[in-house]
C-alpha atoms as a PDB file:
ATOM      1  CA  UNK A   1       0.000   0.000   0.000  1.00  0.00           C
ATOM      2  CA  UNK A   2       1.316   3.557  -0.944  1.00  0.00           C
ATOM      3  CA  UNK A   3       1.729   5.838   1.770  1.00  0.00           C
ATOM      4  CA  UNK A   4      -0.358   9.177   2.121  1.00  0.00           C
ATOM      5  CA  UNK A   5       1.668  12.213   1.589  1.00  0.00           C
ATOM      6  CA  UNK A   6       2.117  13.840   4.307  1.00  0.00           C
ATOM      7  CA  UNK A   7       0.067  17.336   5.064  1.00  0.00           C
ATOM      8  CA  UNK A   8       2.954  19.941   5.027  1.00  0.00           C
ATOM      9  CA  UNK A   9       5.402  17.111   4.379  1.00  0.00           C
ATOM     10  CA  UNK A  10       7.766  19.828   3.446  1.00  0.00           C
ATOM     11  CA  UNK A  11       8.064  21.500   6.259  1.00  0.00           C
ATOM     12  CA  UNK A  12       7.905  18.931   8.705  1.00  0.00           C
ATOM     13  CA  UNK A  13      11.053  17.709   6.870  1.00  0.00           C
ATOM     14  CA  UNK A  14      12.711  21.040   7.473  1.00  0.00           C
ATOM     15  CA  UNK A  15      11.589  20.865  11.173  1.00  0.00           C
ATOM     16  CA  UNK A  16      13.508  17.430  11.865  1.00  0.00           C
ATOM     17  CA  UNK A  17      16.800  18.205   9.531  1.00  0.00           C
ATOM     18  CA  UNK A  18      19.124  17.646  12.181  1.00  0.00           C
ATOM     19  CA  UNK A  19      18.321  13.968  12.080  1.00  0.00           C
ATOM     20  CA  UNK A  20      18.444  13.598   8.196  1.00  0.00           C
ATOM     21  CA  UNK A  21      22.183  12.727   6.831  1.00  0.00           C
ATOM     22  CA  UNK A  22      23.363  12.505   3.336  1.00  0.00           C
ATOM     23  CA  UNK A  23      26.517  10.490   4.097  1.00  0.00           C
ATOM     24  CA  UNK A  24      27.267   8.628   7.956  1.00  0.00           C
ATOM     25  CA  UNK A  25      30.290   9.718   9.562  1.00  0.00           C
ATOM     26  CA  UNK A  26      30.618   7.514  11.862  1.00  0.00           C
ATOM     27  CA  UNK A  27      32.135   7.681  15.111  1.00  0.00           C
ATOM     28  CA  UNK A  28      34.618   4.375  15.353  1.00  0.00           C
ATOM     29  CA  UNK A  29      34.915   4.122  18.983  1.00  0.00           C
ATOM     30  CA  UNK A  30      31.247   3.485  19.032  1.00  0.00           C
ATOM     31  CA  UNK A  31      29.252   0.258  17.583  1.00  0.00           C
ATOM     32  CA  UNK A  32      26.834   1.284  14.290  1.00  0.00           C
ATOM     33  CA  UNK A  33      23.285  -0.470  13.841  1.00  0.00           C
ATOM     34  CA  UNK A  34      21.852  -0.413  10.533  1.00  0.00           C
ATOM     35  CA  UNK A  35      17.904  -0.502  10.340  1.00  0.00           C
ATOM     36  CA  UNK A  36      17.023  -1.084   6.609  1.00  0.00           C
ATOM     37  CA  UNK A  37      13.339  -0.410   5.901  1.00  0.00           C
ATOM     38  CA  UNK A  38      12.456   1.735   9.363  1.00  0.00           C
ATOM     39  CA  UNK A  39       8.869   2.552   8.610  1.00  0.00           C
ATOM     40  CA  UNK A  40       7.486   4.492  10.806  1.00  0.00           C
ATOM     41  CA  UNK A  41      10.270   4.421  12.936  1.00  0.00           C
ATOM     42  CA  UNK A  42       8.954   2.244  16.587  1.00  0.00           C
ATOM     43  CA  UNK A  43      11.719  -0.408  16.297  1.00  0.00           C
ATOM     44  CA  UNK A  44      14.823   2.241  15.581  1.00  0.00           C
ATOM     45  CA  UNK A  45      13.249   4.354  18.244  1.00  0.00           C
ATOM     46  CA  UNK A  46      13.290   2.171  21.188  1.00  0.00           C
ATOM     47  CA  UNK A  47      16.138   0.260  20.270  1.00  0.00           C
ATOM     48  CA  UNK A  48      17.949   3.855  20.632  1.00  0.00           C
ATOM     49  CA  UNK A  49      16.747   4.540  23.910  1.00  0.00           C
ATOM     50  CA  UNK A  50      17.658   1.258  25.591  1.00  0.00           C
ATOM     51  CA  UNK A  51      20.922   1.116  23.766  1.00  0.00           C
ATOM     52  CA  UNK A  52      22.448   5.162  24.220  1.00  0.00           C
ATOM     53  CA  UNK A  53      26.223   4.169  23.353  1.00  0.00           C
ATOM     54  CA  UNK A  54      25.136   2.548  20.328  1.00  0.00           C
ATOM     55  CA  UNK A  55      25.048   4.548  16.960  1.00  0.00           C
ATOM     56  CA  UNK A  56      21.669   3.921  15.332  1.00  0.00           C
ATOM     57  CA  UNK A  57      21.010   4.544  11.640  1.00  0.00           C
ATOM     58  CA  UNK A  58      17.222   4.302   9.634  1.00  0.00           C
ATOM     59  CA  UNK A  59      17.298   4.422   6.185  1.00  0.00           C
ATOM     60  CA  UNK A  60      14.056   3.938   4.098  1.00  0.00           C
ATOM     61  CA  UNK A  61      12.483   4.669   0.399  1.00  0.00           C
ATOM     62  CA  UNK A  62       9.356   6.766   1.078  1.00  0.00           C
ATOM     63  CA  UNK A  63      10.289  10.145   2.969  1.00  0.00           C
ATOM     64  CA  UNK A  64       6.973  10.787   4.134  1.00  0.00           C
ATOM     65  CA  UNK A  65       7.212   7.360   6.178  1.00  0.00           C
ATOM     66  CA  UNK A  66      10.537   7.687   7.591  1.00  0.00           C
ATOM     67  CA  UNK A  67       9.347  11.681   8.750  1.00  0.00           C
ATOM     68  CA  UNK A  68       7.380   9.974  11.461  1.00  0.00           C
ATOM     69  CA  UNK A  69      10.252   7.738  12.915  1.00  0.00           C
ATOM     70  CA  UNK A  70      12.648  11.072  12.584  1.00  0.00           C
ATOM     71  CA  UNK A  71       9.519  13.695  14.396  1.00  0.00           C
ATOM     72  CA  UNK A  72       9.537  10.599  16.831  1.00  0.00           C
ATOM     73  CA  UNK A  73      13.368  10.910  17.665  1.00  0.00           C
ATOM     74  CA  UNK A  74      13.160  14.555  17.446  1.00  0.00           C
ATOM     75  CA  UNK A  75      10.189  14.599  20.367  1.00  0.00           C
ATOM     76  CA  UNK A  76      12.395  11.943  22.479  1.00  0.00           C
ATOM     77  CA  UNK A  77      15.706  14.302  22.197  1.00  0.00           C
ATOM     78  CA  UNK A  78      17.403  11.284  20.866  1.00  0.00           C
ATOM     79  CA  UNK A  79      21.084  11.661  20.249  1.00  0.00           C
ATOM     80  CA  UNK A  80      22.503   8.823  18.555  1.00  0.00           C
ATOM     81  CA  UNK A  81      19.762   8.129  16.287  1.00  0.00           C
ATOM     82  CA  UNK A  82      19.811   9.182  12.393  1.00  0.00           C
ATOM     83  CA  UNK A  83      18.213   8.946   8.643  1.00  0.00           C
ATOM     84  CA  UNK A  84      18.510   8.284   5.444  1.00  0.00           C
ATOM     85  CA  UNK A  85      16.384   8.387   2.478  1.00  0.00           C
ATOM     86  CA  UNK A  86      17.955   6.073   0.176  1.00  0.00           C
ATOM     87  CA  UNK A  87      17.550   2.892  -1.577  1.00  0.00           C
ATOM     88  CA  UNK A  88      19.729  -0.799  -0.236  1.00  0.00           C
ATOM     89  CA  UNK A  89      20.958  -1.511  -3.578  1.00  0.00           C
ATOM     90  CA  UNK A  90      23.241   2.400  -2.702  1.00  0.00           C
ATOM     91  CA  UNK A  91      24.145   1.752   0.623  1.00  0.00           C
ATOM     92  CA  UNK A  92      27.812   0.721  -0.788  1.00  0.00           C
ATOM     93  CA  UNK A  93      28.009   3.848  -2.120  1.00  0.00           C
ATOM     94  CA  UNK A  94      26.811   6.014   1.419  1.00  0.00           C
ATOM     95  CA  UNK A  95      28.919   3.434   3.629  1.00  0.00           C
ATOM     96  CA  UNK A  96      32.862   2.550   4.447  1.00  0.00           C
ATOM     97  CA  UNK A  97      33.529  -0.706   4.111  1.00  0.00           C
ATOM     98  CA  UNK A  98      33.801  -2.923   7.090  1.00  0.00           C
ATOM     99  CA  UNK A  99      31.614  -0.074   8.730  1.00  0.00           C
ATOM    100  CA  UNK A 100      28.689  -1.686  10.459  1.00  0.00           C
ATOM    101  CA  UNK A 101      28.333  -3.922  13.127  1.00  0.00           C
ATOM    102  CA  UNK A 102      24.482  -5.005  12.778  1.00  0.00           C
ATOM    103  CA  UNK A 103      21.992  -4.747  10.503  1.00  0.00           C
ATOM    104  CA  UNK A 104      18.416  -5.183  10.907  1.00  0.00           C
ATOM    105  CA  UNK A 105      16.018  -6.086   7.954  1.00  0.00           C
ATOM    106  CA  UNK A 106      12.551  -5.731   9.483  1.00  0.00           C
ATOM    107  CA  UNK A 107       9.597  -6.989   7.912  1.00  0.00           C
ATOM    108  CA  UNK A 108      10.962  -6.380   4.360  1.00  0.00           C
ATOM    109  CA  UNK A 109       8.163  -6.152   1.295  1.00  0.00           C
ATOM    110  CA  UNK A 110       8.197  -9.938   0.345  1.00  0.00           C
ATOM    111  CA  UNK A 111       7.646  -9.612  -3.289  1.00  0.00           C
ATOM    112  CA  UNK A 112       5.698 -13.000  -3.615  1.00  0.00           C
ATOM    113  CA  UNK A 113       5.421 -12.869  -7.598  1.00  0.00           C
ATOM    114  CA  UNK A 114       8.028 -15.319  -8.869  1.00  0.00           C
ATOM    115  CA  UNK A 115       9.732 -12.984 -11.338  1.00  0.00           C
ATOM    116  CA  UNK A 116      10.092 -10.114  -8.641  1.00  0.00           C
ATOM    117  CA  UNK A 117      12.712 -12.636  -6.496  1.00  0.00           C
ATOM    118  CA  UNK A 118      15.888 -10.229  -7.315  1.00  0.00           C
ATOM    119  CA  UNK A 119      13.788  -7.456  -5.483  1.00  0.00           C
ATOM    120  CA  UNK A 120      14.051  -9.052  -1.808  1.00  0.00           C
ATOM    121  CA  UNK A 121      16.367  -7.364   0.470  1.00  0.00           C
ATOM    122  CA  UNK A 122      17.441 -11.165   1.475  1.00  0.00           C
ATOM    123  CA  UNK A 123      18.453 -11.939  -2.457  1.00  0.00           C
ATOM    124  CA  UNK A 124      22.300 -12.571  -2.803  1.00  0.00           C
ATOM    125  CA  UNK A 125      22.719  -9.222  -4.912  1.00  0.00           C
ATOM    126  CA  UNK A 126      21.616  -7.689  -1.611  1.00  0.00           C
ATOM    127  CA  UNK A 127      23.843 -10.001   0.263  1.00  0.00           C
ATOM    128  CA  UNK A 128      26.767  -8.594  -1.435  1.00  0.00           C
ATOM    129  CA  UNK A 129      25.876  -5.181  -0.250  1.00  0.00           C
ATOM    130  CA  UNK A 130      25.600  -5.817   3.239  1.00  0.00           C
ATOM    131  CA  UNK A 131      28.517  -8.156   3.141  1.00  0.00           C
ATOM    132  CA  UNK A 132      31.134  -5.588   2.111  1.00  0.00           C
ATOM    133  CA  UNK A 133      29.348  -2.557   4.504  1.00  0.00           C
ATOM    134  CA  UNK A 134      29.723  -4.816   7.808  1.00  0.00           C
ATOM    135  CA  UNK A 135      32.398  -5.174   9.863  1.00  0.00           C
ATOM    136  CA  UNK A 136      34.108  -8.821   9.550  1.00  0.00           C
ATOM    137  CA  UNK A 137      32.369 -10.793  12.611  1.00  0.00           C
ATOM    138  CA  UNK A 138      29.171  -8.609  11.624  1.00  0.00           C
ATOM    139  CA  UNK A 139      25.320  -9.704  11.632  1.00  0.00           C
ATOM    140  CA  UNK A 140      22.313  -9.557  10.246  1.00  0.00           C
ATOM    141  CA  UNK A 141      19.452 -10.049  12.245  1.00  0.00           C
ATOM    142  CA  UNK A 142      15.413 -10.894   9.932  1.00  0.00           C
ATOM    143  CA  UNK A 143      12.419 -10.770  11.105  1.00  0.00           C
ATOM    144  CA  UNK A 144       8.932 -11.323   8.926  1.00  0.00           C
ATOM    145  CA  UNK A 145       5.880 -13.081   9.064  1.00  0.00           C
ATOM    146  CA  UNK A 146       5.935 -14.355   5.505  1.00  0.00           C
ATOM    147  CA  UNK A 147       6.755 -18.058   5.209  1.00  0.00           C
ATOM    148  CA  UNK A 148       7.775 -17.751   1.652  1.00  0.00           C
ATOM    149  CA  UNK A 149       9.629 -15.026   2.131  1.00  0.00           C
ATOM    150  CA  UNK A 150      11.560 -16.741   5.353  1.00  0.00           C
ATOM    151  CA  UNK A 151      12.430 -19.791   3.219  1.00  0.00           C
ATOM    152  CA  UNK A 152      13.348 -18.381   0.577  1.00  0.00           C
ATOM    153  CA  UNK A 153      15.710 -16.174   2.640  1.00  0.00           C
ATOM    154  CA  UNK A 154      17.625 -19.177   4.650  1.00  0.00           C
ATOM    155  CA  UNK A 155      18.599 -20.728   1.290  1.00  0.00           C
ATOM    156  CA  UNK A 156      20.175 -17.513   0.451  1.00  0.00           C
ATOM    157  CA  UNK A 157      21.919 -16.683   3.154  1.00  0.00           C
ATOM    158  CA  UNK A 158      23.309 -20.414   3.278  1.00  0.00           C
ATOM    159  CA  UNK A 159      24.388 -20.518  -0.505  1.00  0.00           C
ATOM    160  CA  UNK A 160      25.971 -17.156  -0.040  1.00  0.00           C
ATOM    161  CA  UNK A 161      28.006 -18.606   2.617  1.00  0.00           C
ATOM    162  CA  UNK A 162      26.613 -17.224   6.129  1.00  0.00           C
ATOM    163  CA  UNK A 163      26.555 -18.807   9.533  1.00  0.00           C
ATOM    164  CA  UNK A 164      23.000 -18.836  10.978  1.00  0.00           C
ATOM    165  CA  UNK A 165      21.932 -19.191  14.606  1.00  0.00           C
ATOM    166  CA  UNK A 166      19.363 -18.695  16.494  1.00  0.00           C
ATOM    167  CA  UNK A 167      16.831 -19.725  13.889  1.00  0.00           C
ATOM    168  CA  UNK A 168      12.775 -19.233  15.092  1.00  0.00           C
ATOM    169  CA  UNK A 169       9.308 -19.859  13.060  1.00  0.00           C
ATOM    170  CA  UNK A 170       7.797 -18.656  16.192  1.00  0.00           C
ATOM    171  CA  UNK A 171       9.380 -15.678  17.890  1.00  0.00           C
ATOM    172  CA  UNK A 172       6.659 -14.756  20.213  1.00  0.00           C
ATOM    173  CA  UNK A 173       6.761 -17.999  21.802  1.00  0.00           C
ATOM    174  CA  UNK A 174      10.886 -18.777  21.841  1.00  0.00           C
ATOM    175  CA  UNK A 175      13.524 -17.578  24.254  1.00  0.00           C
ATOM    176  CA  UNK A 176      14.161 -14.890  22.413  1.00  0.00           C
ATOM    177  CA  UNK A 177      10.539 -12.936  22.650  1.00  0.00           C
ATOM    178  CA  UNK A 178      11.625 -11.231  25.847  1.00  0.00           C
ATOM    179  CA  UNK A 179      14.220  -9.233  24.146  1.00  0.00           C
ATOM    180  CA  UNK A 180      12.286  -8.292  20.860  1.00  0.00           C
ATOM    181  CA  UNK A 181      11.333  -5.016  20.279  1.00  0.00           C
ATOM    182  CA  UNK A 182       7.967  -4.422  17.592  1.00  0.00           C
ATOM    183  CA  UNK A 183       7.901  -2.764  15.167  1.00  0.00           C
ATOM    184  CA  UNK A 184       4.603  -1.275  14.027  1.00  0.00           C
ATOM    185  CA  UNK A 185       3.695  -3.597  11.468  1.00  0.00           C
ATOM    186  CA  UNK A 186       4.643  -6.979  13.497  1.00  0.00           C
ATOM    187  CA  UNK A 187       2.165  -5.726  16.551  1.00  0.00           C
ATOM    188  CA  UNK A 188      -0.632  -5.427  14.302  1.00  0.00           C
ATOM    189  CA  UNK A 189      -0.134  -8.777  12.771  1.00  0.00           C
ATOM    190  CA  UNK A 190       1.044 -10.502  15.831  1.00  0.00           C
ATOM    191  CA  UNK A 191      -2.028  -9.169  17.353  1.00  0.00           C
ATOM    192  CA  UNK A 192      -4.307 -11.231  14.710  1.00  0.00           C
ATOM    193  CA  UNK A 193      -2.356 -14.307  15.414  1.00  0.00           C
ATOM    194  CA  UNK A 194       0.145 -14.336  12.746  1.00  0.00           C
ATOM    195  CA  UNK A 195       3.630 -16.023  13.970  1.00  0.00           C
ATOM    196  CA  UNK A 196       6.852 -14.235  12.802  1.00  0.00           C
ATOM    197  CA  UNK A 197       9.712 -16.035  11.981  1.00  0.00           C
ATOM    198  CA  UNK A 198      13.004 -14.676  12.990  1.00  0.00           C
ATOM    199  CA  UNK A 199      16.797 -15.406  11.933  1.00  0.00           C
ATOM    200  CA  UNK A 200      20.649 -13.946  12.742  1.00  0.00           C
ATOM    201  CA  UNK A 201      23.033 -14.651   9.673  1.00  0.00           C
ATOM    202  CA  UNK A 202      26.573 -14.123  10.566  1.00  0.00           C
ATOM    203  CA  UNK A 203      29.646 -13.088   7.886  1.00  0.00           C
ATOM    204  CA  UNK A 204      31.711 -16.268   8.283  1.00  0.00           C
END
């Protein structure tokens, strides 16, 4: 579904600058988690506030989505949160290599037609990206609620050579529910009884 565009999107936009980048510098001594796909910004949001010593970074497509997660940040005073409007398929281009610690792909569009495979953020073109952006003992961590899309994402990430752990096709009801933060879209469908499946790929 295409999002609305936002009333005054312009200057709302203008309002929350500060939290808009073009380019990360990052700051080395710190760790850097990478949120690709951020919506409307609940997952990058609390993960900042528990986590203040970690660099958080949101990039998404549609900049009248990803003004809500920045007006968010903006209303918490958040300091070590930022955002990016930018496509995956660039992020070699915005990034140093060996740069990130963790990224997170969140309930990515699952492009179920059979000819739209190359389009998944778990295909091994994508793979490639985040491979040469993350640091060497870096991570991915997936989360979704589409089967398909969850199968057809472990056989990617183990023909493109990554180590996986911690492997779930029922997150809300494994050990690892107490730590999981929602995002927006999984507590709507969690709430109608859909299980999300959840998986951490590792750069061997």
């Amino acid at each position: 579904m295409r999002a609305r565009k936002k009333k005054h999107g312009a200057e709302r936009l203008a309002a929350v600058s500060d939290y808009f980048i073009q380019k990360p510098i990052l700051d080395t001594k710190k760790k850097t988690y990478l949120e690709i796909g951020c919506g409307k910004g609940k997952f990058i949001i609390e993960n900042a506030e528990k986590n203040p010593d970690i660099n958080f970074i949101a990039v998404e497509k549609v900049s009248d989505v990803i003004l809500l997660a920045a007006e968010k940040a903006k209303q918490k005073e958040l300091k070590n949160v930022k955002f990016m409007i930018c496509d995956a398929k660039g992020l070699t281009e915005l990034f140093e290599k060996n740069s990130v610690d963790l990224i997170y792909l969140n309930f990515s569009d699952p492009w179920p037609k059979a000819g739209h495979y190359k389009r998944r953020l778990t295909y091994k073109a994508f793979l490639d990206v985040y491979r040469e952006i993350l640091k060497e003992e870096g991570a991915i961590f997936f989360k979704t609620d589409n089967a398909g899309l969850f199968e057809f994402s472990l056989e990617q990430f183990k023909e493109d050579g990554w180590r996986l752990e911690n492997v779930t096709d029922d997150l809300h009801n494994s050990k690892f529910a107490c730590d999981n933060i929602m995002t927006e879209y999984e507590k709507n469908f969690s709430e109608k009884g859909f299980t999300i499946h959840r998986l951490e790929a590792y750069i061997k």
